[in-house]
Each structure stands twice: as C-alpha cells, then as structure tokens.
Protein backbone atom coordinates (compact mmCIF):
# COMPACT_ATOMS: atom_id res chain seq x y z
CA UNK A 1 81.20 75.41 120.91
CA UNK A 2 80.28 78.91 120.18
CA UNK A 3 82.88 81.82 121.09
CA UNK A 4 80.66 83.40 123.49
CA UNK A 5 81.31 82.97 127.48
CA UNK A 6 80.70 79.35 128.57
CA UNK A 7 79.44 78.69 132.05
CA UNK A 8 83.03 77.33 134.25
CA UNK A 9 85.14 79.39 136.08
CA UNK A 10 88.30 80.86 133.69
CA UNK A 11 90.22 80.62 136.74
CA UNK A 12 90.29 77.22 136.57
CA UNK A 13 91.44 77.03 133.34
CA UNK A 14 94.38 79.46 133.47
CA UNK A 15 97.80 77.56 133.66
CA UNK A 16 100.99 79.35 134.15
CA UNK A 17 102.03 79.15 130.41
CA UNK A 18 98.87 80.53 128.99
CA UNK A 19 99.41 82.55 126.26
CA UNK A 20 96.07 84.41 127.17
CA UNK A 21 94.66 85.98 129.90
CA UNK A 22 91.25 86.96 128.07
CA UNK A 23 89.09 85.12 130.06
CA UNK A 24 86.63 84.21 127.19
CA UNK A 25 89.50 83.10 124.93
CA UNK A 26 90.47 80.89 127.67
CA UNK A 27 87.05 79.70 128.39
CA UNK A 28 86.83 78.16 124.59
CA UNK A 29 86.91 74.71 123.01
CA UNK A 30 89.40 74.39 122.06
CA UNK A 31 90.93 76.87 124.78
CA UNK A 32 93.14 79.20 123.96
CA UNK A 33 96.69 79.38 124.50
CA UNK A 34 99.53 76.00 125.07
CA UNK A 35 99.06 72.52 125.94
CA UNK A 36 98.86 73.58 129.73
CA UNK A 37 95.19 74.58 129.32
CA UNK A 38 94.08 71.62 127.40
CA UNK A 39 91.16 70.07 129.53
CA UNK A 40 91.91 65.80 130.09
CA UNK A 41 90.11 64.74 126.98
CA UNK A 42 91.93 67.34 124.62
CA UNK A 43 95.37 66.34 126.22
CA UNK A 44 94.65 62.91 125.45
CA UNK A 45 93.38 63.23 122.19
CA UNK A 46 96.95 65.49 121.30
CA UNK A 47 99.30 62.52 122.69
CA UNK A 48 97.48 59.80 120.72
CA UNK A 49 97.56 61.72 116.96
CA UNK A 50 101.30 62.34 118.78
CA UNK A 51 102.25 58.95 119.38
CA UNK A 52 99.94 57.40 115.72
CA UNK A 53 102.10 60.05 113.71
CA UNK A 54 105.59 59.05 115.07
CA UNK A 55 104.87 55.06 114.93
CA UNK A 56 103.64 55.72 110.80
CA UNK A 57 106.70 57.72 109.41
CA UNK A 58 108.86 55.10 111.94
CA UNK A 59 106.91 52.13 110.21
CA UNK A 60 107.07 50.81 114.09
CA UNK A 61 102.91 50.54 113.81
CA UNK A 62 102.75 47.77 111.08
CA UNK A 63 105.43 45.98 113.80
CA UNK A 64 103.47 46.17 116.40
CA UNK A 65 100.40 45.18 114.72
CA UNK A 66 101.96 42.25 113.76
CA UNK A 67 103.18 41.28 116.91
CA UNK A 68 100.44 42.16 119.13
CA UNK A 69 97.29 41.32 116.36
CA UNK A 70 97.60 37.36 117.02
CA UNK A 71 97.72 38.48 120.99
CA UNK A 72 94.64 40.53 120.96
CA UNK A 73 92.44 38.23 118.56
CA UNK A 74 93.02 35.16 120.60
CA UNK A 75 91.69 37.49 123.99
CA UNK A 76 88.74 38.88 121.91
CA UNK A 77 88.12 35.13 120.91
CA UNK A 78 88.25 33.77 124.30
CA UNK A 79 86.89 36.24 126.41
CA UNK A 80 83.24 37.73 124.57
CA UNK A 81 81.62 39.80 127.44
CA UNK A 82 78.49 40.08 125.91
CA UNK A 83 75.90 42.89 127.72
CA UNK A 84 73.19 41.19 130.25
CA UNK A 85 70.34 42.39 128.53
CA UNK A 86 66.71 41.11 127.84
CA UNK A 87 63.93 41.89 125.55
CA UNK A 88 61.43 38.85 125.26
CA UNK A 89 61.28 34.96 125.08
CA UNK A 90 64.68 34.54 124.26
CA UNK A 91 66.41 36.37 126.72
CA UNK A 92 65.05 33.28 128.97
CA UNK A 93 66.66 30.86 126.80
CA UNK A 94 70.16 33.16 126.85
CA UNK A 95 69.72 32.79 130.92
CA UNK A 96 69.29 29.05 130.43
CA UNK A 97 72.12 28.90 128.62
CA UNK A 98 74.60 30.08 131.32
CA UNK A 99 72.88 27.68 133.59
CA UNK A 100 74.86 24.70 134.94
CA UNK A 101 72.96 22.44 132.02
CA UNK A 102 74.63 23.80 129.01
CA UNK A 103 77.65 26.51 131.08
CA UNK A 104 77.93 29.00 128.24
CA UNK A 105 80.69 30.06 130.62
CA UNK A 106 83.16 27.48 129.61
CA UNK A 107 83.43 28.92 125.90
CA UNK A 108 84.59 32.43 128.06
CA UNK A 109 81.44 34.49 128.08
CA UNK A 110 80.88 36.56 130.62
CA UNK A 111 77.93 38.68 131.20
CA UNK A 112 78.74 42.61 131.80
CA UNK A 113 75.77 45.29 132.94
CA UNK A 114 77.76 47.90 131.79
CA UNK A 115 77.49 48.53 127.81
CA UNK A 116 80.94 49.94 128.21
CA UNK A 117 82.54 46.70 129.37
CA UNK A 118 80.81 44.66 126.51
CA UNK A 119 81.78 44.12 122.99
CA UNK A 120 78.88 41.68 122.15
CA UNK A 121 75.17 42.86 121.78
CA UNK A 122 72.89 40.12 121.91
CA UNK A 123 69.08 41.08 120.30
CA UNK A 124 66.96 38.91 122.00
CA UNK A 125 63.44 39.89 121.27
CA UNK A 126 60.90 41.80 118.64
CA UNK A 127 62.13 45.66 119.12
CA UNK A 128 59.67 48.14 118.89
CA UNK A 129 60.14 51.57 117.81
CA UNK A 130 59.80 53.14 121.43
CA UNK A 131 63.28 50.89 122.11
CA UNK A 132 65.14 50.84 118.81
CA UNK A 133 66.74 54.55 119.97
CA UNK A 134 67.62 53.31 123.20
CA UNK A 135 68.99 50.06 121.83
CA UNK A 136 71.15 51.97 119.14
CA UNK A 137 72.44 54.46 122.08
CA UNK A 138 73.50 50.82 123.69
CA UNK A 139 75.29 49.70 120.89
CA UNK A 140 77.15 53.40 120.20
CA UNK A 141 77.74 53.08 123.54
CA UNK A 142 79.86 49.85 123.20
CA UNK A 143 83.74 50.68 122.71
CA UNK A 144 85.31 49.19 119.45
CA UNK A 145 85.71 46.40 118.36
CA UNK A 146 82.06 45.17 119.03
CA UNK A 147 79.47 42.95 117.42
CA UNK A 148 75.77 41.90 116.76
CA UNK A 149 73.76 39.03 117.29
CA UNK A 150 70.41 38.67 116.68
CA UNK A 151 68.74 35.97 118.68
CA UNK A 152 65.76 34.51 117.58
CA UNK A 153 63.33 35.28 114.45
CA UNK A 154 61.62 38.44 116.29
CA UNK A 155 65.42 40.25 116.48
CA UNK A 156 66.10 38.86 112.85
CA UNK A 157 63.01 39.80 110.85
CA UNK A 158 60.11 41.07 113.48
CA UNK A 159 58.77 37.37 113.81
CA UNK A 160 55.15 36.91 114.21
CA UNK A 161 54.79 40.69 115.05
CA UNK A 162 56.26 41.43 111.29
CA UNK A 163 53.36 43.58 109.88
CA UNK A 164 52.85 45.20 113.68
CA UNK A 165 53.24 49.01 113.02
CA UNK A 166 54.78 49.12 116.15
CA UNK A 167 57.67 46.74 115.75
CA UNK A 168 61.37 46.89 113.73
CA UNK A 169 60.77 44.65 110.80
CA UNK A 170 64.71 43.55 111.99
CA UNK A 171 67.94 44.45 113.94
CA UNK A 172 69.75 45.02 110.87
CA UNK A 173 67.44 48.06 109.85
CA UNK A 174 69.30 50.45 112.47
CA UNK A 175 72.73 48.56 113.31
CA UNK A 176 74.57 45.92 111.69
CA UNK A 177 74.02 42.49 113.00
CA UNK A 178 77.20 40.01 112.42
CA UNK A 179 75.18 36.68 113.67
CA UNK A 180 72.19 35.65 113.20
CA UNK A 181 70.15 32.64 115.30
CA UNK A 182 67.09 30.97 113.79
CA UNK A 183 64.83 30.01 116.25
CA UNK A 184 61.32 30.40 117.80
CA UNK A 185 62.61 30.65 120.98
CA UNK A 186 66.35 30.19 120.14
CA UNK A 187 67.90 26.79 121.91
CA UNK A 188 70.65 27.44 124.51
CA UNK A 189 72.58 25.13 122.25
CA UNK A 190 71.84 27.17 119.39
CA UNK A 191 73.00 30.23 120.74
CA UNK A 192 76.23 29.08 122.00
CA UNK A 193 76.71 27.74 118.33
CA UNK A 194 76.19 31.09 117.10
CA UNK A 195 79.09 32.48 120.21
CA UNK A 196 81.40 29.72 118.39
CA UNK A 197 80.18 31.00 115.01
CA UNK A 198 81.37 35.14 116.14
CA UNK A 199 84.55 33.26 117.19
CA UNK A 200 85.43 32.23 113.79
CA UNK A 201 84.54 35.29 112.93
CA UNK A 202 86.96 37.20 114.61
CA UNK A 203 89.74 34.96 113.82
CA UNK A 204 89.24 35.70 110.46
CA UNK A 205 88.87 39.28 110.89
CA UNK A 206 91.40 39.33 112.94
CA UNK A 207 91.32 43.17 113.82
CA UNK A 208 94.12 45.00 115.43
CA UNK A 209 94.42 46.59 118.87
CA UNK A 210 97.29 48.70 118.72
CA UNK A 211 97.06 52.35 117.20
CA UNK A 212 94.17 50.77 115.47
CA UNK A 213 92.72 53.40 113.24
C-alpha cells in the first residue's frame, strides 16, 4: 500500500503503546509502531512465523509431523468434501451418483457450496473461456491441501467441442488436474472409482497438516 493517507479512521488504529502518533504513519500497511496496532490478519500472520520459527530450531515440528501426518491423511482420505458444482452432462451423472442407487456418500463425500469448505474440484463439463477465470478464482479460492478432477472427456481434452474457439482445449491448461475420468458422460461408478483413485493418492502423498509449509 502506498504511504499516502488511506481512507479508515487513525483513531481506530491508535493503541496505547503506539510508538506513533502521526496519523498517516499509523494509517499504513504495515502500521506503524508495536504489535498493539497490528490489524487481525497481521497479528496472526506474526504468531504463526512466531510459533514455525520456535518448533524448527526446537526440532518439535518434524515430531509433530510425524505424529499428527498419519492422523490428518486418514481424515483427508475419509472425508473429501468436494464443491457442488455443475457445468454440463456430467454434472447429472455426479448427482446420480450421490443418489440412493450407487450412495457416493458411503466412501465419505460430502458435497460443500462453499469453495472454502472444499478441497476437491470436480470439472464436470467443456469450459469455455468466459468461465475458465471464474473457475480458476474457485480453485484459488479452495484452502490447501486441495485437488482436481476432471470428469468426463469435455473437462479432460474439450471433447467434441475440441476445435470450438470458444472452449479450453482441457482443465489442465489453467490448473493442475490430479484425476482424470474417461467417459462420454462419465458413469456414477466411474466417478466414484476415480474418488477411490484421489484416495490412494493422498495416502501416498501423505501431506502434513501441522506447521505445514
């Protein structure tokens, strides 16, 4: 942020220890002066380098990790929320598949609306260019650890509408897709397969939760 005076009122964001009383110094980002003017974010951001520091020269981090690692990887396993979102065909056949028929439910998935309570993206359709920004603000969206699968051959390669000048010749062009599901539409069966398939996945990956880095 430029040094200039931001729109807020300094007031606000005078504490008793300041070491300033300039109201444009204290009105900067960074603000000026001790931790007691650090907005919520800053103060956050401060105790978690804090904390990562401390557990590296202690060597307590590589303890944890291997405590907690097996802990976490068997929740991301079990639990994939992927987001409720639909493109084309195939988004009917992901609906089918949490139907009572084939209960994608009982291999833990659980549909969120919310891309920030998802860690699974599934592409279900041919993306155009008018939705690949909005789909790749989805996906940054998504917290970390996350993952891609692309449902169907319109989401792996631009299907019949390959050579359209309007359509993504392919997921993997603008984010990285871990899965992919042949299929013209994609098989309920198929696409739990591929949920199994991430699961494997992640065990072997088997990423870490704790001061993960």
């Amino acid at each position: 942020m430029k040094k200039e005076k931001v729109r807020g009122d300094a007031e606000r964001r005078r504490s008793v220890g300041a070491m300033t009383t300039d109201s444009d110094l204290i009105m900067e980002d960074p603000p000026a002066g001790d931790w007691l003017t650090l907005r919520s974010d800053q103060l956050l951001e401060w105790i978690d380098d804090a904390v990562y520091n401390v557990s590296e020269a202690t060597g307590i981090r590589e303890v944890m990790n291997k405590i907690t690692r097996p802990i976490f990887n068997w929740g991301m396993r079990f639990s994939p929320h992927p987001l409720h979102f639909g493109i084309m065909c195939c988004a009917l056949e992901m609906g089918a598949a949490s139907g009572p028929d084939f209960d994608a439910e009982r291999v833990g998935v659980i549909y969120r609306s919310s891309p920030r309570q998802c860690d699974i993206l599934i592409v279900n359709g041919p993306v155009c260019e008018k939705l690949r920004p909005k789909l790749k603000t989805l996906y940054e969206q998504m917290p970390e650890p996350k993952w891609v699968i692309a449902m169907g051959e319109c989401a792996i390669s631009g299907g019949p509408y390959w050579d359209s000048y309007s359509v993504v010749a392919g997921t993997d062009t603008f984010i990285p897709v871990d899965v992919y599901i042949p299929g013209c539409p994609v098989r309920p069966e198929a696409l739990i397969h591929g949920l199994l398939t991430l699961q494997k996945k992640i065990r072997d990956h088997e990423p870490g939760m704790f001061l993960r880095r």
